[in-house]
N, C-alpha and C. Protein backbone atom coordinates (compact mmCIF):
# COMPACT_ATOMS: atom_id res chain seq x y z
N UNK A 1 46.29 22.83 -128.77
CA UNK A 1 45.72 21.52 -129.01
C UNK A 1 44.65 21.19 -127.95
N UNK A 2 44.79 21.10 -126.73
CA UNK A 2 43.92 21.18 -125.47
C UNK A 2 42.85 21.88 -125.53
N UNK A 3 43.05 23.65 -126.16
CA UNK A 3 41.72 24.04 -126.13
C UNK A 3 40.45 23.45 -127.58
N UNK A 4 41.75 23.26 -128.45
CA UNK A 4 40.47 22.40 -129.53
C UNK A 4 40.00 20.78 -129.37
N UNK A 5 40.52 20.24 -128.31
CA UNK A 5 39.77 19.20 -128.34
C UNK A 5 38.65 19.99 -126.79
N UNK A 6 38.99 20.67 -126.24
CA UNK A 6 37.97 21.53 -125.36
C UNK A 6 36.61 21.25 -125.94
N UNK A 7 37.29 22.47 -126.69
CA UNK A 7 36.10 23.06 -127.32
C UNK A 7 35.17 22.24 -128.81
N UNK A 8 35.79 21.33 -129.12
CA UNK A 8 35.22 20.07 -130.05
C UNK A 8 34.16 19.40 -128.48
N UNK A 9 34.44 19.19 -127.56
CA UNK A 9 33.85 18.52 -126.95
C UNK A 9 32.84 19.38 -126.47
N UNK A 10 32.81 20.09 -126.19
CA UNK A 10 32.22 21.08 -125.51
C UNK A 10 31.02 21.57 -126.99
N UNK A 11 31.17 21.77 -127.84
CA UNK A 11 30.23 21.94 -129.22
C UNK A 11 29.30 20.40 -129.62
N UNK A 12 30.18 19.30 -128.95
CA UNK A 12 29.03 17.87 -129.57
C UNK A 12 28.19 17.44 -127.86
N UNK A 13 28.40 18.30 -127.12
CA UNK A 13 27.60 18.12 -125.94
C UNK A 13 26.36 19.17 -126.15
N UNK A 14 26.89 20.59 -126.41
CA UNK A 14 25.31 21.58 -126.98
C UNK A 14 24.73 21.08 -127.83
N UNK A 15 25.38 20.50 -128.89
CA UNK A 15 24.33 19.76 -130.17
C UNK A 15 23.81 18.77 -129.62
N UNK A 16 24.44 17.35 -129.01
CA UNK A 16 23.14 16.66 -128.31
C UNK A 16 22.38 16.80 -127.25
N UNK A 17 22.72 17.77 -127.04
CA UNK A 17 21.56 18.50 -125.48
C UNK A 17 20.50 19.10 -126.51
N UNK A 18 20.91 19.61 -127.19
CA UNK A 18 19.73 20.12 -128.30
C UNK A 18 19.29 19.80 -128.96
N UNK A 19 18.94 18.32 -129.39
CA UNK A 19 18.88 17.45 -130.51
C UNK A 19 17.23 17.04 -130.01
N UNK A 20 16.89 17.42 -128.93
CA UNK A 20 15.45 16.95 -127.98
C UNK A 20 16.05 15.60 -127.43
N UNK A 21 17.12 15.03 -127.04
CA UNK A 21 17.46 14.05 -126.19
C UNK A 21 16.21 13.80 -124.85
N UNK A 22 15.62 12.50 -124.98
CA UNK A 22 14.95 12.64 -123.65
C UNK A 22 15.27 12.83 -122.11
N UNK A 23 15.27 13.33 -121.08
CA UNK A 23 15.64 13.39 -120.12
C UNK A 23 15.49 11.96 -119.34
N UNK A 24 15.86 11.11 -118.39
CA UNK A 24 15.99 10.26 -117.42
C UNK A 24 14.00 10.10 -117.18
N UNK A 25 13.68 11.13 -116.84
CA UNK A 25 12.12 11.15 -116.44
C UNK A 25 11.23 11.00 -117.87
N UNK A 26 11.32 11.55 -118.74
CA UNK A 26 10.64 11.13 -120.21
C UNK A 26 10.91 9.34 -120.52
N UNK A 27 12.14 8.90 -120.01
CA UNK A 27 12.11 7.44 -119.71
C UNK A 27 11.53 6.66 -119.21
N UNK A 28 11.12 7.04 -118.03
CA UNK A 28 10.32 6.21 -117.42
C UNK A 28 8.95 5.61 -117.33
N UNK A 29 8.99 4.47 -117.73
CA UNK A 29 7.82 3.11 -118.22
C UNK A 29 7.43 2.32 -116.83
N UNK A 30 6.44 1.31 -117.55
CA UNK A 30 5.91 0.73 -116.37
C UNK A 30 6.09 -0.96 -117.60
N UNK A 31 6.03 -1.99 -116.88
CA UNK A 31 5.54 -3.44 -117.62
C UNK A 31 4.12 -3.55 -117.37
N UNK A 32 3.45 -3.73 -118.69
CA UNK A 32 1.94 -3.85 -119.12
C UNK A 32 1.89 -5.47 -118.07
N UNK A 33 0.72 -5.46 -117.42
CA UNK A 33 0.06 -6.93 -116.98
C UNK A 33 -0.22 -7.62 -118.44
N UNK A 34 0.04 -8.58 -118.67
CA UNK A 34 -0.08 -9.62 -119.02
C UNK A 34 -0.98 -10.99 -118.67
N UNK A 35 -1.52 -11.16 -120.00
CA UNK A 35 -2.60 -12.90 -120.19
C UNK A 35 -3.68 -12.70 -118.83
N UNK A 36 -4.44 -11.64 -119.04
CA UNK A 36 -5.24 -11.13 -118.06
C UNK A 36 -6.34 -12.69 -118.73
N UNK A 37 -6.67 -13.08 -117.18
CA UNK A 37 -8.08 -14.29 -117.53
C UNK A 37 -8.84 -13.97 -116.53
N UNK A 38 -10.53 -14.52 -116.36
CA UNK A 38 -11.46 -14.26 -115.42
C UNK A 38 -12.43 -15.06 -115.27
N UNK A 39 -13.05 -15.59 -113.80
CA UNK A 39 -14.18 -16.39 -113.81
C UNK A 39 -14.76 -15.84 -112.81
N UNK A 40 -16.34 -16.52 -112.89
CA UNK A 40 -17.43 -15.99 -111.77
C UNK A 40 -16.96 -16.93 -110.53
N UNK A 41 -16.88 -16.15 -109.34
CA UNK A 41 -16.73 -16.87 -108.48
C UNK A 41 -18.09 -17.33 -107.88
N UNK A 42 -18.51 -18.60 -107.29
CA UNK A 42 -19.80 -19.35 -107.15
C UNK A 42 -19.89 -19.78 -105.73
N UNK A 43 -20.84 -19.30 -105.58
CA UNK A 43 -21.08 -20.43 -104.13
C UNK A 43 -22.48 -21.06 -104.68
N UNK A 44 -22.74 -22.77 -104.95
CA UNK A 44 -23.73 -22.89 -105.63
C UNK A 44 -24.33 -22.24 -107.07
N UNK A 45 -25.14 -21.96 -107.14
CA UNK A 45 -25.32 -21.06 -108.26
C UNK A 45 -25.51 -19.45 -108.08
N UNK A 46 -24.98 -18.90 -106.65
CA UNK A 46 -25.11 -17.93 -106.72
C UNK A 46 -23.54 -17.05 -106.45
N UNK A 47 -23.56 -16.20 -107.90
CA UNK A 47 -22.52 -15.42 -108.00
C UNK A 47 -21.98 -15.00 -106.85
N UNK A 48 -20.71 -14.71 -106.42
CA UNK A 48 -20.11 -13.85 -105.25
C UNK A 48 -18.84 -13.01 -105.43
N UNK A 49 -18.28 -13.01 -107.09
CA UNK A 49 -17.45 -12.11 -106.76
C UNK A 49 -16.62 -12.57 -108.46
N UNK A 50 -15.79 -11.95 -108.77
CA UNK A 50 -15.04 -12.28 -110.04
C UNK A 50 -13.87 -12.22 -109.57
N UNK A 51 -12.90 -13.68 -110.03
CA UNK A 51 -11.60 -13.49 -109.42
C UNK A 51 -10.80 -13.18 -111.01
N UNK A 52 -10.08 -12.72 -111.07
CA UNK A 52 -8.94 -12.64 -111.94
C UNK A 52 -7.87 -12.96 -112.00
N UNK A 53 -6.97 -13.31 -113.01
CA UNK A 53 -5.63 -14.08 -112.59
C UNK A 53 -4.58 -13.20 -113.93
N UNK A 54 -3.47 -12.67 -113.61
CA UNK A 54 -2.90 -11.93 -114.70
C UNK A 54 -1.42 -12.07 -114.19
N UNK A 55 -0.53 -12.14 -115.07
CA UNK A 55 0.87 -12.02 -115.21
C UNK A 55 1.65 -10.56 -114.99
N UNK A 56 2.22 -10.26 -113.62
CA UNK A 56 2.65 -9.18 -113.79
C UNK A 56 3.85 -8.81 -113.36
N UNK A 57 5.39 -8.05 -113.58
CA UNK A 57 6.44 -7.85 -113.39
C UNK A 57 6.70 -6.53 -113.38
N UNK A 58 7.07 -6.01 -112.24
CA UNK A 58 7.26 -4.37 -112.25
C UNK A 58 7.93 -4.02 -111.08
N UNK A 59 9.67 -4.36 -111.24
CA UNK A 59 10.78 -4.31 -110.29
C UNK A 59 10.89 -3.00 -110.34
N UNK A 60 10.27 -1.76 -111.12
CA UNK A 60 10.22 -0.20 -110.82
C UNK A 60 10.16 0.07 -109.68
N UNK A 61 11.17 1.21 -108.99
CA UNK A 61 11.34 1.68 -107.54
C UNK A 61 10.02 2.68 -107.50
N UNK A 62 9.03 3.07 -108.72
CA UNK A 62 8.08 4.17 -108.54
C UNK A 62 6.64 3.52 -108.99
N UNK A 63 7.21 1.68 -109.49
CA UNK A 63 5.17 1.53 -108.77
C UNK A 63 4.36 1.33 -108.01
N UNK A 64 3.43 1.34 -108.00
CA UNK A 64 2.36 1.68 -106.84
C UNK A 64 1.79 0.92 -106.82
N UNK A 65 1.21 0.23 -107.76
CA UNK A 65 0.24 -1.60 -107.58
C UNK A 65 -0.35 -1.24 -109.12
N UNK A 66 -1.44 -1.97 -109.01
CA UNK A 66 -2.21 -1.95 -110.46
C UNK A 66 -3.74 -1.87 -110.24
N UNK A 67 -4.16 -1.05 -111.46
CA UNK A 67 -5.61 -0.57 -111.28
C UNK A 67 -6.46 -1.72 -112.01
N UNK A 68 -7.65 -2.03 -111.60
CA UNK A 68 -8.63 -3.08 -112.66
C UNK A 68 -9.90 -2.41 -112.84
N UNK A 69 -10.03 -2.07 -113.99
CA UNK A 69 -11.26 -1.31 -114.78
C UNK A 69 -11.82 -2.22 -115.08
N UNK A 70 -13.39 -2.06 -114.57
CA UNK A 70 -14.29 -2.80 -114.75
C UNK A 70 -15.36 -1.73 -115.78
N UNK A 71 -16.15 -2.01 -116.84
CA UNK A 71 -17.38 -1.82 -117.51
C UNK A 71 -18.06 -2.45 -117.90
N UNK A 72 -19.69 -2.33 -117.33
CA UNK A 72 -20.61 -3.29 -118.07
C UNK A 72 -20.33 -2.81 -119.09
N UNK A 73 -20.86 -3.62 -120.00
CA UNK A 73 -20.22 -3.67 -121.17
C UNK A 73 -20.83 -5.10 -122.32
N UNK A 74 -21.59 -5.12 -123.06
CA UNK A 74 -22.29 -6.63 -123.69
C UNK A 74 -21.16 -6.41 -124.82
N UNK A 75 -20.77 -5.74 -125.39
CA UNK A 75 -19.98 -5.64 -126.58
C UNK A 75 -19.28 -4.48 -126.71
N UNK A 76 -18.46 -4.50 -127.41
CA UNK A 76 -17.00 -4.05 -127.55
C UNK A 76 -15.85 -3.49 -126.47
N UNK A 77 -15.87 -4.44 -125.52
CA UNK A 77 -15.30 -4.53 -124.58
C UNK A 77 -13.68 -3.99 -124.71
N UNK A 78 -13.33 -4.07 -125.24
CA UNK A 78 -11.52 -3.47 -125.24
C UNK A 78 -12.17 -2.42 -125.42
N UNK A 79 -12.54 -1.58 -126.27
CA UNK A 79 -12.87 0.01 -127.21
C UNK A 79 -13.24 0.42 -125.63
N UNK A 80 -14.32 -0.36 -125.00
CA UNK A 80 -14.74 0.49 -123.11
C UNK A 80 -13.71 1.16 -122.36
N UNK A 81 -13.11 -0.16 -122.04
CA UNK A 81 -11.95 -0.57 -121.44
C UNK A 81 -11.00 0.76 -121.91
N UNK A 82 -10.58 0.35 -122.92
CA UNK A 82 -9.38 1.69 -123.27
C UNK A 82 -9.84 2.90 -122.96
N UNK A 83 -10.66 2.93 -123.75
CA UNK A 83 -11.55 4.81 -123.64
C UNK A 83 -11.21 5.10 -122.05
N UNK A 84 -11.49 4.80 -120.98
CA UNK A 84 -11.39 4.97 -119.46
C UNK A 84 -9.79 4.93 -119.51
N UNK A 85 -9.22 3.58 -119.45
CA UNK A 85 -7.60 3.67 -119.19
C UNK A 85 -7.11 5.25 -120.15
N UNK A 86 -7.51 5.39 -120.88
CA UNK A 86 -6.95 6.69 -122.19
C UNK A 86 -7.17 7.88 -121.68
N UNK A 87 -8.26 7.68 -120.76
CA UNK A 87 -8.84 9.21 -120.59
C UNK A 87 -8.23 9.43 -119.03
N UNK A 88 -7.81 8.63 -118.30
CA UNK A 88 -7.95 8.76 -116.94
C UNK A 88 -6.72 10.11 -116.80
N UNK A 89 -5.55 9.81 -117.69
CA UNK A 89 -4.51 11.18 -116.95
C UNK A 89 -4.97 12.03 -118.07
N UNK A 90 -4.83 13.11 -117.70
CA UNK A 90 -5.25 14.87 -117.42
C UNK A 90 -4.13 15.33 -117.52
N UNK A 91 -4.04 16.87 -118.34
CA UNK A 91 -2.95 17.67 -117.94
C UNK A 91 -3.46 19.01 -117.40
N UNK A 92 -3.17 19.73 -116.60
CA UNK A 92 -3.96 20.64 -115.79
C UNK A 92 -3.85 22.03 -116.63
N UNK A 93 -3.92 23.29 -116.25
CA UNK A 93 -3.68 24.48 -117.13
C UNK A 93 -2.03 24.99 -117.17
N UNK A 94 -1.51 24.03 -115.75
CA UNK A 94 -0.05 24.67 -115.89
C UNK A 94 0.78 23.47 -116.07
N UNK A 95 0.07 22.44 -117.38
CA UNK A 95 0.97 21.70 -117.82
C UNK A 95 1.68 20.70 -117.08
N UNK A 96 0.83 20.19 -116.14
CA UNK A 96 1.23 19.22 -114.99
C UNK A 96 0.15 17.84 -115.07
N UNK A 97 0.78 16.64 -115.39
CA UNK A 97 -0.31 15.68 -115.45
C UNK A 97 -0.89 15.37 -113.69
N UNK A 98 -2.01 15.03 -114.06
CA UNK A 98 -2.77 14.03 -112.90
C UNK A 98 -4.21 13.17 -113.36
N UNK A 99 -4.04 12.85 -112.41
CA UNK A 99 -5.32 11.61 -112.73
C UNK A 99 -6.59 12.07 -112.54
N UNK A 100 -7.70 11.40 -113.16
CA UNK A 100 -9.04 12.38 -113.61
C UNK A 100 -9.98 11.26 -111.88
N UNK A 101 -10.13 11.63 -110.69
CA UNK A 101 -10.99 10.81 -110.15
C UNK A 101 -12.40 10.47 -110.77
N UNK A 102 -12.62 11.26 -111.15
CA UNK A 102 -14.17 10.90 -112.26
C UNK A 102 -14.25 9.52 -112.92
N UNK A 103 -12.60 9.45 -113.79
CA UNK A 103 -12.45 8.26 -114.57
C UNK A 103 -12.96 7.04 -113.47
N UNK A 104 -11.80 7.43 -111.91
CA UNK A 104 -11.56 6.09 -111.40
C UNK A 104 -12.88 5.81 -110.65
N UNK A 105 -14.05 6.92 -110.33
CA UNK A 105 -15.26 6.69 -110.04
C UNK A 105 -16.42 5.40 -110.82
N UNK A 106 -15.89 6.27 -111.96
CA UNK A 106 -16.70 5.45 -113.30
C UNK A 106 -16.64 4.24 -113.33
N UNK A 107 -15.05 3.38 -113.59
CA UNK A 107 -14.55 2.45 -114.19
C UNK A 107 -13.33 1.99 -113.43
N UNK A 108 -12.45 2.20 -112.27
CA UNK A 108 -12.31 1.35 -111.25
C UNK A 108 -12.23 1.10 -110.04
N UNK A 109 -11.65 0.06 -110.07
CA UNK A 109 -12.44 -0.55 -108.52
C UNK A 109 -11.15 -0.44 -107.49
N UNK A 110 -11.85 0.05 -106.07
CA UNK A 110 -11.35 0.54 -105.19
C UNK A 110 -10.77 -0.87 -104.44
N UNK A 111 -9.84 -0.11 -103.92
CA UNK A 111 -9.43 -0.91 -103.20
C UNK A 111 -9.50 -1.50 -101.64
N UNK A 112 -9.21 -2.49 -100.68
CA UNK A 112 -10.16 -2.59 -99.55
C UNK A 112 -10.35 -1.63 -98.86
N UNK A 113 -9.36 -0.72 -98.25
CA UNK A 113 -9.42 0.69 -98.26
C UNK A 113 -10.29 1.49 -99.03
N UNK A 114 -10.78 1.47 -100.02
CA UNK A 114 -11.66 2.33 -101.21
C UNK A 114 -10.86 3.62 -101.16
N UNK A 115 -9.66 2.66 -101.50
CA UNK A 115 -8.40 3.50 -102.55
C UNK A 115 -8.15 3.39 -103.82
N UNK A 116 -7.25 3.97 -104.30
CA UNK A 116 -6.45 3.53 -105.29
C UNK A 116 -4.72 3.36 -105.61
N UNK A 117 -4.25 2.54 -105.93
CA UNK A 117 -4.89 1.08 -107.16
C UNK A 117 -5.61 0.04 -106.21
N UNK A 118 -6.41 -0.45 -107.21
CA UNK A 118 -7.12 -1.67 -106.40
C UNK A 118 -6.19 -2.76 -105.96
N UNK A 119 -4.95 -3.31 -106.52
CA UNK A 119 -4.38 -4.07 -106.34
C UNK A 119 -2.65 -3.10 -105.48
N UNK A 120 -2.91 -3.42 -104.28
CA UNK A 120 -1.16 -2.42 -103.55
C UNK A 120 -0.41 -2.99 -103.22
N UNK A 121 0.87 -2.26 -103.45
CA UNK A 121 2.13 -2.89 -102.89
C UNK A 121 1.59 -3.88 -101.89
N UNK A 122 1.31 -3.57 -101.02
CA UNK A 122 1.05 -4.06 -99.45
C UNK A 122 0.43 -5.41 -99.77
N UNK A 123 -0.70 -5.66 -100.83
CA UNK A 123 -1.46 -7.05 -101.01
C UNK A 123 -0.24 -7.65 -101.95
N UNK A 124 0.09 -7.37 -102.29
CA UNK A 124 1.37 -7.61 -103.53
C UNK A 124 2.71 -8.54 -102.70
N UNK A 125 3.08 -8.04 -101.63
CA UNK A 125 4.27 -8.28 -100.44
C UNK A 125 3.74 -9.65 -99.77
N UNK A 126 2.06 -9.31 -99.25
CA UNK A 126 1.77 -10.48 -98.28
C UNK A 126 1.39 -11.42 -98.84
N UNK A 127 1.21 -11.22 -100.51
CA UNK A 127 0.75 -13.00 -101.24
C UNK A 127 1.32 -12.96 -101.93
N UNK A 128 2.51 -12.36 -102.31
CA UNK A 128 3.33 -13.36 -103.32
C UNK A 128 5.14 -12.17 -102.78
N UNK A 129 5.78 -13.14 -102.20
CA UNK A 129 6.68 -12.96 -101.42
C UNK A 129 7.78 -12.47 -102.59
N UNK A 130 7.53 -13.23 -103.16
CA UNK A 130 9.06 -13.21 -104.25
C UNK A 130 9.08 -12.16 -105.44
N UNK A 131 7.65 -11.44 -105.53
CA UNK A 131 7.26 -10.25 -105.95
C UNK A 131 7.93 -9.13 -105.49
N UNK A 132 8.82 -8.24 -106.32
CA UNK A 132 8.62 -8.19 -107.90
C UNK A 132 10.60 -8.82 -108.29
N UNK A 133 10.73 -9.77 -107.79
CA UNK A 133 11.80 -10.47 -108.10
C UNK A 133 11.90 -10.69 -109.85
N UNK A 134 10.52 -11.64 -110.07
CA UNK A 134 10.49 -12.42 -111.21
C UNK A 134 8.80 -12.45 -111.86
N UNK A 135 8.70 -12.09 -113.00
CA UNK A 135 7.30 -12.53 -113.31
C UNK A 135 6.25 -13.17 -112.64
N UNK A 136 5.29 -12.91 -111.43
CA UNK A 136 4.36 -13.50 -110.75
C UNK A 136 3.41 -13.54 -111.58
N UNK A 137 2.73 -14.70 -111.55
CA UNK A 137 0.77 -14.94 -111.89
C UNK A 137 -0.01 -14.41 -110.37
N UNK A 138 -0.60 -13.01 -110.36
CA UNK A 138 -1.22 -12.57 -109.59
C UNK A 138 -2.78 -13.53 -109.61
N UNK A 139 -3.28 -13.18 -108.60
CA UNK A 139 -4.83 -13.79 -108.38
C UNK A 139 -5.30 -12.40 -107.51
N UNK A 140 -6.88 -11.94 -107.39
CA UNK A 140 -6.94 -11.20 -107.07
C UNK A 140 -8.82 -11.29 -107.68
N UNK A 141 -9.43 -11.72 -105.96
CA UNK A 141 -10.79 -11.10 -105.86
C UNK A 141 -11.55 -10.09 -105.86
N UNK A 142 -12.87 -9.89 -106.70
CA UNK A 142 -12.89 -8.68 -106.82
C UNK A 142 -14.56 -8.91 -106.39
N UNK A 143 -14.48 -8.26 -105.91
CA UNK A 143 -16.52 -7.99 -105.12
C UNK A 143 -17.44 -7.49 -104.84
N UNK A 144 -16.89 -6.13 -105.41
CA UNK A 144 -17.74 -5.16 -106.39
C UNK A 144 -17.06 -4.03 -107.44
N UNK A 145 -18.21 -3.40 -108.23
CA UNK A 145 -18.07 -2.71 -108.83
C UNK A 145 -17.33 -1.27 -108.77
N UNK A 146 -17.10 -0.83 -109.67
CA UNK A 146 -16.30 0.36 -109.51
C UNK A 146 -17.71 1.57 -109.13
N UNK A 147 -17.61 2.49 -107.94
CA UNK A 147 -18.85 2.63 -107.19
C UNK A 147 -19.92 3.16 -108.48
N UNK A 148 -19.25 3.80 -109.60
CA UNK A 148 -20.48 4.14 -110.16
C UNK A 148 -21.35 3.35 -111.36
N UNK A 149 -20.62 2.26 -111.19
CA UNK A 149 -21.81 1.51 -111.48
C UNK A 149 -22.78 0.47 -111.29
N UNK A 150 -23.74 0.48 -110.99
CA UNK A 150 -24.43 -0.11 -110.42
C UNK A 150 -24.82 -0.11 -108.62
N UNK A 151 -23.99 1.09 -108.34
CA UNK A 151 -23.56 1.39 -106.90
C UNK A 151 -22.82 0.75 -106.14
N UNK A 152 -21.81 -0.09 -107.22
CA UNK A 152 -20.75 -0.50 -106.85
C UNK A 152 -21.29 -2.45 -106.33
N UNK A 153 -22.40 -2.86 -107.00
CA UNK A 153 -22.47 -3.96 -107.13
C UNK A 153 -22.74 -5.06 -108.03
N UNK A 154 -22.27 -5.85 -108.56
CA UNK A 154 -22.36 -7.00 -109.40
C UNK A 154 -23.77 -6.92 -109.65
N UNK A 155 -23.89 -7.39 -110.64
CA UNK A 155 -25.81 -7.70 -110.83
C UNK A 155 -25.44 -8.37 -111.77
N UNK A 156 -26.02 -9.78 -111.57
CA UNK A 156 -26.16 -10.83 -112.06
C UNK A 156 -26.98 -11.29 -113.41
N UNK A 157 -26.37 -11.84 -114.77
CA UNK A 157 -26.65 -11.70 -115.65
C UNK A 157 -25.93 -10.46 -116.41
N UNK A 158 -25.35 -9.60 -116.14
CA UNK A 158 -25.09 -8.17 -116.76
C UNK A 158 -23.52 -8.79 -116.99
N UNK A 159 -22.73 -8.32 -118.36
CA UNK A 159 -21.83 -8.77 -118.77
C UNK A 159 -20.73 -7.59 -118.28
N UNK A 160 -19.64 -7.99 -118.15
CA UNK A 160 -18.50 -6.87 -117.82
C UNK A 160 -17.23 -6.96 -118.85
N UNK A 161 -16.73 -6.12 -118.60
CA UNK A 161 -15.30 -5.59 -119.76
C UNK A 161 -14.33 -5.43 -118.19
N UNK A 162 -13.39 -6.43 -118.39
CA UNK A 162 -12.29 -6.03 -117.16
C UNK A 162 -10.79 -5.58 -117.92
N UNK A 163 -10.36 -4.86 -117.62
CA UNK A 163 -8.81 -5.07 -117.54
C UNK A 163 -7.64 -4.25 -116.80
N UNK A 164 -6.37 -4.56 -117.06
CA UNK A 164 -5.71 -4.38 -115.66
C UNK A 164 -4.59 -3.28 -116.42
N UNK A 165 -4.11 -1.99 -115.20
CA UNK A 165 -2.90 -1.26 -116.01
C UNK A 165 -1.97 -1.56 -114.65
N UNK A 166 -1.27 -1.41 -114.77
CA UNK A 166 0.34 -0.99 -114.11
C UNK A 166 0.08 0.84 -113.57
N UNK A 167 0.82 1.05 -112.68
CA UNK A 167 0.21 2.42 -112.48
C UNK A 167 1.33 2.93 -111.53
N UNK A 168 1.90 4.29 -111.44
CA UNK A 168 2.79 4.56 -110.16
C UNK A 168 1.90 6.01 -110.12
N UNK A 169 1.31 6.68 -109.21
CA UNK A 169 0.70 7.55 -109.00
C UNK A 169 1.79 8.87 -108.10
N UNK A 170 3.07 8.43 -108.05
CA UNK A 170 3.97 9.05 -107.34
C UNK A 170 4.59 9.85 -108.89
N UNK A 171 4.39 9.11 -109.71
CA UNK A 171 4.85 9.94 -110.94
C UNK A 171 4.00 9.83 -112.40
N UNK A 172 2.78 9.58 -111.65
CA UNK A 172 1.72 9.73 -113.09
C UNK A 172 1.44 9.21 -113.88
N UNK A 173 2.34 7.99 -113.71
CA UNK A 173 2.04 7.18 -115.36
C UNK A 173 1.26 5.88 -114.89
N UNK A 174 0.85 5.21 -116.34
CA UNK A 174 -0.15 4.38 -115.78
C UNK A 174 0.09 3.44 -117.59
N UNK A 175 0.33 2.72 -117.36
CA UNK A 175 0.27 1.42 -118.85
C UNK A 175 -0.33 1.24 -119.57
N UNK A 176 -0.49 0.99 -120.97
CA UNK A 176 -1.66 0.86 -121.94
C UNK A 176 -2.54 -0.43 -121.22
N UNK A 177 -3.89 -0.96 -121.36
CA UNK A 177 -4.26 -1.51 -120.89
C UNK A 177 -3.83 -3.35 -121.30
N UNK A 178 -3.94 -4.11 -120.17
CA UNK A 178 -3.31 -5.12 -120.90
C UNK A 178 -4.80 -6.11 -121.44
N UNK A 179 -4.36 -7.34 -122.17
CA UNK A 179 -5.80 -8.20 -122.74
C UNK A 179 -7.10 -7.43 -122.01
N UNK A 180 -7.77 -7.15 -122.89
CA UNK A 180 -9.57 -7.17 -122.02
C UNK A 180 -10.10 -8.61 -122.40
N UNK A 181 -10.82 -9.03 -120.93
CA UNK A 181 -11.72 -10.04 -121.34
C UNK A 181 -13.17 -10.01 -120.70
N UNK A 182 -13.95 -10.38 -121.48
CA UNK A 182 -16.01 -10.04 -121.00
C UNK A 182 -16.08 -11.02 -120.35
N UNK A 183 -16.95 -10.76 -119.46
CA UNK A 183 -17.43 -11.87 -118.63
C UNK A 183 -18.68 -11.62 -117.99
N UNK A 184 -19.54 -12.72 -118.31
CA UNK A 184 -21.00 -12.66 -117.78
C UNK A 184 -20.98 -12.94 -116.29
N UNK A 185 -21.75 -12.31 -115.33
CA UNK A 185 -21.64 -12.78 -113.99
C UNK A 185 -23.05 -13.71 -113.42
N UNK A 186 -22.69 -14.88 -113.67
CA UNK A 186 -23.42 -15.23 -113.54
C UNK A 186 -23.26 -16.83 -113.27
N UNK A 187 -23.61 -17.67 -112.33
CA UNK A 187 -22.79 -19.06 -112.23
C UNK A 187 -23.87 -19.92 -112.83
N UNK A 188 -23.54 -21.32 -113.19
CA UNK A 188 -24.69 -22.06 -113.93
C UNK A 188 -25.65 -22.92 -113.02
């Protein structure tokens, strides 16, 4: 009797090991930023910087902060936007993802360091304390361009495509992009 319930158990553990069950690591997600919004920041009428304000929650022990892709951009701003977030991870020849620096050259923006993610743990800790407790509304100045475009400066009048991913670079993954929104830089 012992060895057939054994071996009953022992036969519905090979079948769901073999069934393509995902492993613990094929699990692991990130929370998309959320109600991404944006304005020109002004001194007088002259532009100085785009602040952004977005909803974000990510009590994950493996994220890293969040990236903000910027593209000029006059029209079809999400289609920009994605294409870059879509293209940025890579899988190499021996089947190992990583991130394309080209992408993050192109389309985002470094961080004060002229690192990446633009937005880090570290800025994350010293302005909003209770982060990643509970859903924070991040804020987060931005004051230039991602270096390759425009050489990494605003130019005034020229419209942009922003938006924000979630990202842990300790294990590769990075979030579909959340809202894109255009924004002219330019104060009235």
């Amino acid at each position: 009797m012992k060895v057939c319930i054994y071996m009953t158990i022992l036969f519905n553990l090979m079948i769901l090991h073999s069934c393509g069950l995902p492993s613990s690591d094929d699990l692991e997600d990130l929370q998309v930023p959320m109600g991404l919004k944006a304005k020109v920041i002004c001194s007088g009428t002259t532009p100085e910087g785009i602040e952004i304000t977005f909803y974000g929650y990510n009590p994950e022990n493996f994220f890293s902060g969040y990236n903000v892709y910027i593209v000029k951009s006059p029209y079809n701003a999400y289609d920009n936007v994605y294409y870059y977030v879509y293209s940025h991870k890579k899988i190499d020849s021996q089947n190992r993802p990583y991130f394309d620096n080209n992408i993050e050259l192109a389309a985002v923006v470094q961080n004060e360091n002229n690192l990446y993610p633009t937005i880090t743990l570290n800025y994350l800790a010293s302005n909003y304390p209770n982060y990643p407790q509970k859903p924070t509304q991040i804020k987060f100045n931005i004051t230039k361009t991602p270096v390759n475009i425009d050489n990494g400066n605003f130019i005034s009048g020229s419209t942009y495509a922003i938006g924000v991913t979630a990202i842990s670079y300790s294990n590769t993954i990075e979030t579909i992009v959340s809202n894109v929104v255009s924004i002219v830089y330019q104060c009235p």
